[in-house]
Protein backbone atom coordinates (compact mmCIF):
# COMPACT_ATOMS: atom_id res chain seq x y z
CA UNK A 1 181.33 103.31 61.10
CA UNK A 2 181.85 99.13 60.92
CA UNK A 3 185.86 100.68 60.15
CA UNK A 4 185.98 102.26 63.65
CA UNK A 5 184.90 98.78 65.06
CA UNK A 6 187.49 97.05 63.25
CA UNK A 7 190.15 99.50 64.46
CA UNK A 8 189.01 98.98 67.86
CA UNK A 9 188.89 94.83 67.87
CA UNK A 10 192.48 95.26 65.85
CA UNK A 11 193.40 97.70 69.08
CA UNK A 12 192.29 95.22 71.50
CA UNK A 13 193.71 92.02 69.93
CA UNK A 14 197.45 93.58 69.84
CA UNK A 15 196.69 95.22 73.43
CA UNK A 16 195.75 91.65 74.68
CA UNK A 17 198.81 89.92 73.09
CA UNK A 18 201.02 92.71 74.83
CA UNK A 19 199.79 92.16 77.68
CA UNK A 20 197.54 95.34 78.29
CA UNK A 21 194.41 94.07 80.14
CA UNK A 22 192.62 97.11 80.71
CA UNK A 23 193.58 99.00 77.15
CA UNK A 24 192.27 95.71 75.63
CA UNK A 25 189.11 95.77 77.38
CA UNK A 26 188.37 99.25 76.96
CA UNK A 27 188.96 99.10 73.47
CA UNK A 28 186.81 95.86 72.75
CA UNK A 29 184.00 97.88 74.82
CA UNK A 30 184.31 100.47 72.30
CA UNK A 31 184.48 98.45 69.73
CA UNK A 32 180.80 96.75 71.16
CA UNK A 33 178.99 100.38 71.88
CA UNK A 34 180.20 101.30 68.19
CA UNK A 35 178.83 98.46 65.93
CA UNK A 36 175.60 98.20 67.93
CA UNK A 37 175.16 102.26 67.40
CA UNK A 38 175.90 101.17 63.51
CA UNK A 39 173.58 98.46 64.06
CA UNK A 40 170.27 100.62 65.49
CA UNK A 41 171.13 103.39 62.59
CA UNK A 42 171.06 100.34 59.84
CA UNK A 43 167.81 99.71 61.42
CA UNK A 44 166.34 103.55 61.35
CA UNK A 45 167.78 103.77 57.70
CA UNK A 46 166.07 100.59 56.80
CA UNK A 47 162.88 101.40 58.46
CA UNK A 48 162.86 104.79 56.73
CA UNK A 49 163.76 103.59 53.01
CA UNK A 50 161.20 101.17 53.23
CA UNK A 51 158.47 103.76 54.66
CA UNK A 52 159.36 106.45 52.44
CA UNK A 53 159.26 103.69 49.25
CA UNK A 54 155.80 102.68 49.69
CA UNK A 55 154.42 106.05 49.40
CA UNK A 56 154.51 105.68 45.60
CA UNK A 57 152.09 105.70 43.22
């Protein structure tokens, strides 16, 4: 998922350089919904492996 964010910051850099103002800022808002999405699932996962890893005996 962190790939798709670098894809979209890579977009928007190169859009911004060309000259592409609004490609460049919908692609770095993509790029900012995407890695905090990865961020709240690291979270869940976290949360979960550490929940499920007390539980033994």
């Amino acid at each position: 998922m962190l790939g798709w964010v670098v894809t979209f910051l890579v977009i928007a850099l190169i859009a911004g350089v060309l000259g592409f103002g609004g490609i460049a800022g919908a692609s770095i808002e993509i790029a900012k919904i995407i890695f905090f999405i990865a961020v709240v699932l690291f979270l869940v996962s976290a949360v979960v492996g550490l929940a499920r890893g007390r539980n033994r005996i």
